[in-house]
N, C-alpha and C. Protein backbone atom coordinates (compact mmCIF):
# COMPACT_ATOMS: atom_id res chain seq x y z
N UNK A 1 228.74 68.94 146.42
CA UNK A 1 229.03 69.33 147.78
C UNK A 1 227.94 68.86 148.74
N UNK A 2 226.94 68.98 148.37
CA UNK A 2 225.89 68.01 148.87
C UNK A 2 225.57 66.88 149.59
N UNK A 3 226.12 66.09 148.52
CA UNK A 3 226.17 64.87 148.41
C UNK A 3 227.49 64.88 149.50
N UNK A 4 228.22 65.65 149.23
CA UNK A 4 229.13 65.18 150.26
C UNK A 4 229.01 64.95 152.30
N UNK A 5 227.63 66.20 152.41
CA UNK A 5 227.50 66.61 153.16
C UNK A 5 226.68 65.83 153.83
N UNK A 6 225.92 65.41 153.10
CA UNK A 6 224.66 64.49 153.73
C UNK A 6 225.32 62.71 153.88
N UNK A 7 226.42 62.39 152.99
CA UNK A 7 227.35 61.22 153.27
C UNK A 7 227.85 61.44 154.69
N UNK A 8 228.27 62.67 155.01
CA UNK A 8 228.67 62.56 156.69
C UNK A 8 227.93 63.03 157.55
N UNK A 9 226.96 63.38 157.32
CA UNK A 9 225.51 63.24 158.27
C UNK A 9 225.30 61.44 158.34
N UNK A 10 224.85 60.94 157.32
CA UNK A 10 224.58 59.34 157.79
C UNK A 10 225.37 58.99 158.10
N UNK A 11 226.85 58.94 158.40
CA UNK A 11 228.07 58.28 158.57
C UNK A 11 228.17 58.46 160.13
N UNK A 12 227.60 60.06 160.29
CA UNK A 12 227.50 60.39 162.29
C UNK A 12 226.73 60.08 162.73
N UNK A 13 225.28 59.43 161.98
CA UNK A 13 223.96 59.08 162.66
C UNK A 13 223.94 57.49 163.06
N UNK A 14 225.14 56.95 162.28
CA UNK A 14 225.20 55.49 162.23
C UNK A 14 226.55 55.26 163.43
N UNK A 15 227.45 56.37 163.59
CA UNK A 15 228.65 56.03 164.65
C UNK A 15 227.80 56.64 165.85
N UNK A 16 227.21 57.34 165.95
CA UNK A 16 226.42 58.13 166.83
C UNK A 16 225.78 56.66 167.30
N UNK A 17 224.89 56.10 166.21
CA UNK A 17 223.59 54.92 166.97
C UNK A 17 224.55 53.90 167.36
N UNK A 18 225.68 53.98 166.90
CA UNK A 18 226.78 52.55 167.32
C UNK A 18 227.12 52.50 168.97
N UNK A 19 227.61 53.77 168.99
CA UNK A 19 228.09 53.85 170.14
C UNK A 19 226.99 54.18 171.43
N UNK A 20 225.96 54.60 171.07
CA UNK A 20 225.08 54.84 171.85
C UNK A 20 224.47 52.95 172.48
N UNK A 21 223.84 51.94 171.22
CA UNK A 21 224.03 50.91 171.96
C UNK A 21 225.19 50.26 172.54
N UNK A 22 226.84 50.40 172.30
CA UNK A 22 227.52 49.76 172.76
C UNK A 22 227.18 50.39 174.01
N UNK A 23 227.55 51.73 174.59
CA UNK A 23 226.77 52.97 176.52
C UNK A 23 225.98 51.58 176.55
N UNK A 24 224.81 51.69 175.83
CA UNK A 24 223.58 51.21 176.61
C UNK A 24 223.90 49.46 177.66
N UNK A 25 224.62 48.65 176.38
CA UNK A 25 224.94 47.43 176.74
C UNK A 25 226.01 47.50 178.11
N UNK A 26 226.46 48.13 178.00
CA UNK A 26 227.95 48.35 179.41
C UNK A 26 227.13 48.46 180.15
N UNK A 27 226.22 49.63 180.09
CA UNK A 27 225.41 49.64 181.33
C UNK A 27 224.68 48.40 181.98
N UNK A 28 224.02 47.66 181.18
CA UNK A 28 222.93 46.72 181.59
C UNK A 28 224.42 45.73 182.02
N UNK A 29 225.04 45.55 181.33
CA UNK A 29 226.50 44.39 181.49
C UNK A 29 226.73 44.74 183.36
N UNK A 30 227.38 46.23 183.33
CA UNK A 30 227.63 46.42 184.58
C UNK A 30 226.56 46.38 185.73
N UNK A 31 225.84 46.80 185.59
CA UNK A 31 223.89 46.61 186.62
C UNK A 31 224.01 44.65 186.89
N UNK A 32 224.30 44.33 185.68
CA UNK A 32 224.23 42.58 186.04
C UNK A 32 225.30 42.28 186.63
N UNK A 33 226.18 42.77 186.68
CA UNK A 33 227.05 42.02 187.42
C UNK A 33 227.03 43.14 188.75
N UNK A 34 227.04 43.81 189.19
CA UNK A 34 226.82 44.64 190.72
C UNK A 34 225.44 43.37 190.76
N UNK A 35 224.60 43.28 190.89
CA UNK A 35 223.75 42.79 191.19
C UNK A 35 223.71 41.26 191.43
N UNK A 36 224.85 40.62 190.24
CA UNK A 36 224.86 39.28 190.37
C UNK A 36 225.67 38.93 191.77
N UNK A 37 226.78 39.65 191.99
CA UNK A 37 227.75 40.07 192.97
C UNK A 37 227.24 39.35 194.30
N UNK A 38 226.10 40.21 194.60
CA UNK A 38 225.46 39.92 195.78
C UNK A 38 224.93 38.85 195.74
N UNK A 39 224.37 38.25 194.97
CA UNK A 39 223.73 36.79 194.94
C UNK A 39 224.48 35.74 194.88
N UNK A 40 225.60 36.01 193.88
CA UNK A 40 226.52 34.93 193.73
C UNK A 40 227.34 34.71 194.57
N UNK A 41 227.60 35.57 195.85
CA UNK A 41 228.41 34.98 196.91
C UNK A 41 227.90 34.04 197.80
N UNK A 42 226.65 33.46 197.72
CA UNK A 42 225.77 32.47 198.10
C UNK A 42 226.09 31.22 197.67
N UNK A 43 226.79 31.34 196.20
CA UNK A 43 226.83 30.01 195.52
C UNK A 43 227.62 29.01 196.26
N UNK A 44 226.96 27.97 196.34
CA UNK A 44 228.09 26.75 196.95
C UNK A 44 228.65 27.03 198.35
N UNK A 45 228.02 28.41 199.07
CA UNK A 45 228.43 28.36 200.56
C UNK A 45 227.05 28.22 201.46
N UNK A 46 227.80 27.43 202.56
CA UNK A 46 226.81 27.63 203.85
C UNK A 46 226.82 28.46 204.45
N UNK A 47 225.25 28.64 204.92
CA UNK A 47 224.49 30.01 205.66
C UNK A 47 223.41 29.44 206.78
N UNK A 48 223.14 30.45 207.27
CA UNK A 48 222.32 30.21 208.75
C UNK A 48 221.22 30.79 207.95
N UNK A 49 220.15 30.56 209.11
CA UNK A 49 218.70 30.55 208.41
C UNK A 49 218.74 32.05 208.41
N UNK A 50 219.13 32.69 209.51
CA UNK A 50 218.73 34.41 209.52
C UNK A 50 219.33 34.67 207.98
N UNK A 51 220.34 34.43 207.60
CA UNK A 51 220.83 34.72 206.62
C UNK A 51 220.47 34.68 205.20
N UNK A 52 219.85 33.33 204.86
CA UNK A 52 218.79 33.51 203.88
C UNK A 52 217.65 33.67 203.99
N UNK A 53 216.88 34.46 205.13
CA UNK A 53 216.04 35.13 205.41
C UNK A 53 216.06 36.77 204.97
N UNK A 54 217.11 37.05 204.90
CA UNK A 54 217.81 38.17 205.19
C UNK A 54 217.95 38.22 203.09
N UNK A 55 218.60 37.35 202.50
CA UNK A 55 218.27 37.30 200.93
C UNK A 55 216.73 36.78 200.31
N UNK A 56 215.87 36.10 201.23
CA UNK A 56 214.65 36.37 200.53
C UNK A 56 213.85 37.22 200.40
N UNK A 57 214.07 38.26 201.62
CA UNK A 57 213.48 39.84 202.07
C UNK A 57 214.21 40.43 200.60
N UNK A 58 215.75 40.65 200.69
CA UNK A 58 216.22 41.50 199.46
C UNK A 58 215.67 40.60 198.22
N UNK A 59 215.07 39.41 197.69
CA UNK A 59 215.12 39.17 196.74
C UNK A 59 213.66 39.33 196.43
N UNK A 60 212.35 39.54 197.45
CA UNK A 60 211.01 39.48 197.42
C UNK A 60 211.13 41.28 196.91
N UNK A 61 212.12 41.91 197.63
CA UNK A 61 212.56 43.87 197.40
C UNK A 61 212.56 43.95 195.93
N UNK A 62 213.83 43.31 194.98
CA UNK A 62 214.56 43.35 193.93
C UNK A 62 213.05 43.02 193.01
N UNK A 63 212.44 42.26 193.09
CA UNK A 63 211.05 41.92 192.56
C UNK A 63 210.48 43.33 192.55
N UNK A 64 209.82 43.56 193.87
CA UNK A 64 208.74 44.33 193.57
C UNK A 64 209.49 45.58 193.20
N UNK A 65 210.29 46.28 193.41
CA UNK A 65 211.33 47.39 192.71
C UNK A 65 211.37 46.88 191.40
N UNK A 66 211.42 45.96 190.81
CA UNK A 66 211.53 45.53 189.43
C UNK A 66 210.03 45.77 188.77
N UNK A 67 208.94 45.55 189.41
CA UNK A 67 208.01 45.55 189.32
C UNK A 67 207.36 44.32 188.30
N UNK A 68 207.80 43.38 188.80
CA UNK A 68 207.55 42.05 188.46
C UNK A 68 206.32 41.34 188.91
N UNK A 69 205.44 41.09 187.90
CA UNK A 69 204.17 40.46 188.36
C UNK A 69 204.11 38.99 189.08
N UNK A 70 203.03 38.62 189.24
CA UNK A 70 202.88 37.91 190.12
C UNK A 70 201.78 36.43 189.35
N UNK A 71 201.97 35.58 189.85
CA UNK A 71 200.67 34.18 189.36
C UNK A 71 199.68 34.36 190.33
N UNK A 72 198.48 33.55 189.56
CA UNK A 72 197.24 33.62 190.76
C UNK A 72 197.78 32.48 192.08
N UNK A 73 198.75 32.21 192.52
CA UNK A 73 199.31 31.67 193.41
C UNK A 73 199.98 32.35 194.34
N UNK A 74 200.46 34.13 193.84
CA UNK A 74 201.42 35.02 194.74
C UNK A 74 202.60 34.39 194.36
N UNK A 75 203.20 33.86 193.35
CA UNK A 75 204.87 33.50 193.30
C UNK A 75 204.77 34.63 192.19
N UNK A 76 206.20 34.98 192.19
CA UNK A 76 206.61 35.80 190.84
C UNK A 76 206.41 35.14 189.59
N UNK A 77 206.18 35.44 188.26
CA UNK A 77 206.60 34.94 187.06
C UNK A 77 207.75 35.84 186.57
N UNK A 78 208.60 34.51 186.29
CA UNK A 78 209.42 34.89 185.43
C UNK A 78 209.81 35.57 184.48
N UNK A 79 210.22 36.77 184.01
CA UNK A 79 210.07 37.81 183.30
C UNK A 79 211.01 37.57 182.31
N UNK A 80 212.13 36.77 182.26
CA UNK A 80 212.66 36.80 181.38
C UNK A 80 214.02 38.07 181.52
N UNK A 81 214.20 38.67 182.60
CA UNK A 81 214.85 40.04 182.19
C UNK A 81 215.49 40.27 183.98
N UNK A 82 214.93 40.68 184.96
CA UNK A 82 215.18 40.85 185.88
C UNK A 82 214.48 40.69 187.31
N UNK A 83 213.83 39.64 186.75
CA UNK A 83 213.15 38.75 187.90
C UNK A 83 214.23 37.67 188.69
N UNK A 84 213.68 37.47 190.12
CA UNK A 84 214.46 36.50 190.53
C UNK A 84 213.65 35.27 191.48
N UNK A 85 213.86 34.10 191.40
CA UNK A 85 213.05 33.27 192.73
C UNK A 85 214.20 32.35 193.29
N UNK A 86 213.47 32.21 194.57
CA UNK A 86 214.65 31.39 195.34
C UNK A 86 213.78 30.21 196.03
N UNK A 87 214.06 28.99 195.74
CA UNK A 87 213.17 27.70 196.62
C UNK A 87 214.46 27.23 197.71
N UNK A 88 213.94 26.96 198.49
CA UNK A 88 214.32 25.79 199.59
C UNK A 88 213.60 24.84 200.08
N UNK A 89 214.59 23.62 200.54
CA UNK A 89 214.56 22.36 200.53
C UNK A 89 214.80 22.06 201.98
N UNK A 90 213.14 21.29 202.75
CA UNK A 90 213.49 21.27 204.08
C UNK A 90 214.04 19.88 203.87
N UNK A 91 214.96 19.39 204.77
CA UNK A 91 215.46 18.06 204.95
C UNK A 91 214.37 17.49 206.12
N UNK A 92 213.77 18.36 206.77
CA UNK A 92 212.75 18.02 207.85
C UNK A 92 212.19 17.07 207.46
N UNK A 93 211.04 17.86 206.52
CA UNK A 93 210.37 16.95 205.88
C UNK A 93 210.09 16.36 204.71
N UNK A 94 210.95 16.48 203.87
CA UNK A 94 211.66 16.93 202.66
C UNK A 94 210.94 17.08 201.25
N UNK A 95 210.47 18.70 201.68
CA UNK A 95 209.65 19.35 201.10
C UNK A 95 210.39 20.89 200.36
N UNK A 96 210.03 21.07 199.30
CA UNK A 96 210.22 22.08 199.08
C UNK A 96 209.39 23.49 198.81
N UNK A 97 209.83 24.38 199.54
CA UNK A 97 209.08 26.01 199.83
C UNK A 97 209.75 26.88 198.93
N UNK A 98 208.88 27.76 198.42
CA UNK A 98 209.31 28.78 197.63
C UNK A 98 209.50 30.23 198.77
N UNK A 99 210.19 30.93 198.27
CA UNK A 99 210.74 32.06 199.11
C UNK A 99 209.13 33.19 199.42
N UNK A 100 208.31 33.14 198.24
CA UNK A 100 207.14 33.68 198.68
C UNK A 100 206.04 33.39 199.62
N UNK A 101 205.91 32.12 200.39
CA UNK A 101 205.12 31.42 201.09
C UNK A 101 206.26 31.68 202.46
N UNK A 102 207.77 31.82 202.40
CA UNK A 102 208.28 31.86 203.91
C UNK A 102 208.00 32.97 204.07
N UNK A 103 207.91 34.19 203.01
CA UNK A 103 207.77 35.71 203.22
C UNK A 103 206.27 36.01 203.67
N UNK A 104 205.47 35.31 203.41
CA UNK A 104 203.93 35.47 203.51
C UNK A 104 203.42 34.69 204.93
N UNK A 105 204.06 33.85 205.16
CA UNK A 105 203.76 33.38 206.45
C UNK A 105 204.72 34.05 207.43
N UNK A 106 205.49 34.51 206.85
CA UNK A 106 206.69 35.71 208.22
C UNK A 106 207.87 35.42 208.11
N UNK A 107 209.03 36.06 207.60
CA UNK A 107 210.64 35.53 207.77
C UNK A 107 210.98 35.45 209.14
N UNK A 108 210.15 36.41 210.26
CA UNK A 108 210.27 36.57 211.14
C UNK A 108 209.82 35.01 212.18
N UNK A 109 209.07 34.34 211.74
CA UNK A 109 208.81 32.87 211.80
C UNK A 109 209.46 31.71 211.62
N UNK A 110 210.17 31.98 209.97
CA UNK A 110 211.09 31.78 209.47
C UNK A 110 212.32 31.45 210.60
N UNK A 111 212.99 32.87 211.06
CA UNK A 111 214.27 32.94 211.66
C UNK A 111 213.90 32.58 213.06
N UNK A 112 212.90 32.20 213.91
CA UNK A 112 212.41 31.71 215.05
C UNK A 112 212.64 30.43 214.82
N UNK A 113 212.83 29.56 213.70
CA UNK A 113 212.57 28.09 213.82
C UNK A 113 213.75 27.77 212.87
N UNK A 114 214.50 28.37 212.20
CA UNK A 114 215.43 28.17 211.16
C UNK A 114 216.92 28.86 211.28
N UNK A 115 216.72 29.95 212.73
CA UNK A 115 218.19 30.59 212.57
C UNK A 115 219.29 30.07 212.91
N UNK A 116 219.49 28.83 213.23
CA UNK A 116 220.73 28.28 213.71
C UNK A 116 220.87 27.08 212.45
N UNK A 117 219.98 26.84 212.02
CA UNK A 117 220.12 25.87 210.85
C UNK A 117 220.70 26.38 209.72
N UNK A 118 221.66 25.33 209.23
CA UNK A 118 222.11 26.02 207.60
C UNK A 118 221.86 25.03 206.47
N UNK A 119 221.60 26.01 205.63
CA UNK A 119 221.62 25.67 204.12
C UNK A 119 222.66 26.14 203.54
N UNK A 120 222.40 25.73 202.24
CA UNK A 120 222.98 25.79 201.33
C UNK A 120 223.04 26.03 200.01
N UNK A 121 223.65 26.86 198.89
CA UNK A 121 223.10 27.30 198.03
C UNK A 121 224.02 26.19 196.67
N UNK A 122 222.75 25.22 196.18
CA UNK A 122 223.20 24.29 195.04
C UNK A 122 222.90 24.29 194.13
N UNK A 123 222.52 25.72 193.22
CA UNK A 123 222.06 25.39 192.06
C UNK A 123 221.95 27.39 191.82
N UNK A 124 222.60 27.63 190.76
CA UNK A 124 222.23 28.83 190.95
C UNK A 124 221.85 28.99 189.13
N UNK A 125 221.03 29.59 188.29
CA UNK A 125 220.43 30.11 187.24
C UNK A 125 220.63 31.62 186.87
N UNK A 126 220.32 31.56 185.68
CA UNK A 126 220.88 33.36 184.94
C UNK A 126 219.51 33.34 183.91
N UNK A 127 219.41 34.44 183.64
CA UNK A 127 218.01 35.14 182.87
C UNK A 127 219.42 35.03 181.19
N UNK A 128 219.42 34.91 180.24
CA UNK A 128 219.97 34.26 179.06
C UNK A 128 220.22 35.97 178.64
N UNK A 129 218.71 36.51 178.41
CA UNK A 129 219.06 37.93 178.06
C UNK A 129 219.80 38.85 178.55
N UNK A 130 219.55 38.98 179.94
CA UNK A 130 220.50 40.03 180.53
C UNK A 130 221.94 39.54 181.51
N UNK A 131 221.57 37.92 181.55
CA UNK A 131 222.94 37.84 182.79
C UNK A 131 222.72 37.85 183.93
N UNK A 132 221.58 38.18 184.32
CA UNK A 132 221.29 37.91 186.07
C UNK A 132 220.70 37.25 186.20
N UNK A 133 221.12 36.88 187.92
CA UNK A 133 220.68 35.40 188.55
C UNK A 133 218.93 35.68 188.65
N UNK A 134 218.81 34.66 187.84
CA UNK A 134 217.25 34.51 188.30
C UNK A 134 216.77 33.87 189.09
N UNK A 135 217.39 32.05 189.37
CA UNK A 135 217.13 31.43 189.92
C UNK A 135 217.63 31.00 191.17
N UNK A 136 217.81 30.85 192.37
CA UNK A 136 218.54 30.14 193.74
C UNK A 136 217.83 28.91 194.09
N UNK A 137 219.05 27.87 194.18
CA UNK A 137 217.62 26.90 194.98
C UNK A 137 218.74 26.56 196.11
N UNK A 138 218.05 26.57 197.24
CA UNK A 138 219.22 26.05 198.46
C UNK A 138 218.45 24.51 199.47
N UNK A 139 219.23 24.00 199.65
CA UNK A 139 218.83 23.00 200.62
C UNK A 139 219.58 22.86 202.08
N UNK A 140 218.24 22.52 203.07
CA UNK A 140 219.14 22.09 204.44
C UNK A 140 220.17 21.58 204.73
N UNK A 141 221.22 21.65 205.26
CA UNK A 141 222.44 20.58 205.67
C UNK A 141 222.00 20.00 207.14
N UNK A 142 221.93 18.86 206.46
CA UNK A 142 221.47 17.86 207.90
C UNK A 142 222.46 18.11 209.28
N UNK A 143 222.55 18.01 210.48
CA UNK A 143 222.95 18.54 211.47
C UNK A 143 223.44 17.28 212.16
């Protein structure tokens, strides 16, 4: 009787741990996609500068809420998990800026010299482990 008893103890500790990671995975599944949501409506459309001003503020947010470190340069490193960076491509001078140097010199600078201009979002990246966009890279559309 024992033996019987302790067979369905491990039998509930093992459907118990089953189902507890399948919860866990839905969750992180669903978090990545609410999250990808917002980023991925960027993909392949044009935007005004306020506008991806307006996603490097939320994406410099999503960082430090993530609590994602930083290089001796001030860019994020890549975490592997739920980090994100976004570069752009001036056609000006055709240079490329990382989203931490427009945030550090002012978006507010930024949208003074860039809000009627649009880019564009051509290249978008995913973190392998969890499914979210890690990477954005957008470039100017010449005028």
């Amino acid at each position: 009787m024992k033996k019987i008893i302790i067979f369905f103890v491990i039998v509930l500790i093992i459907v118990a741990t089953i189902a507890y990671m399948y919860l866990e995975y839905k969750a992180t599944y669903n978090d990545a996609k609410i999250k990808n949501t917002q980023y991925e409506s960027y993909n392949g459309k044009e935007l005004y500068g306020t506008d991806l001003a307006t996603l490097i503020n939320k994406a410099i947010d999503d960082n430090m809420k993530n609590k994602v470190d930083k290089d001796n340069d001030g860019l994020y490193i890549d975490n592997k998990k739920d980090s994100i960076r976004i570069d752009i491509k001036f056609t000006d001078d055709n240079s490329v800026h990382s989203m931490e140097e427009i945030y550090n010199s002012g978006t507010d600078t930024f949208m003074r010299y860039y809000n009627q201009i649009r880019f564009k979002c051509t290249k978008i990246e995913h973190h392998s482990k969890t499914g979210r966009v890690s990477y954005m890279y957008f470039e100017q559309i010449k005028s």
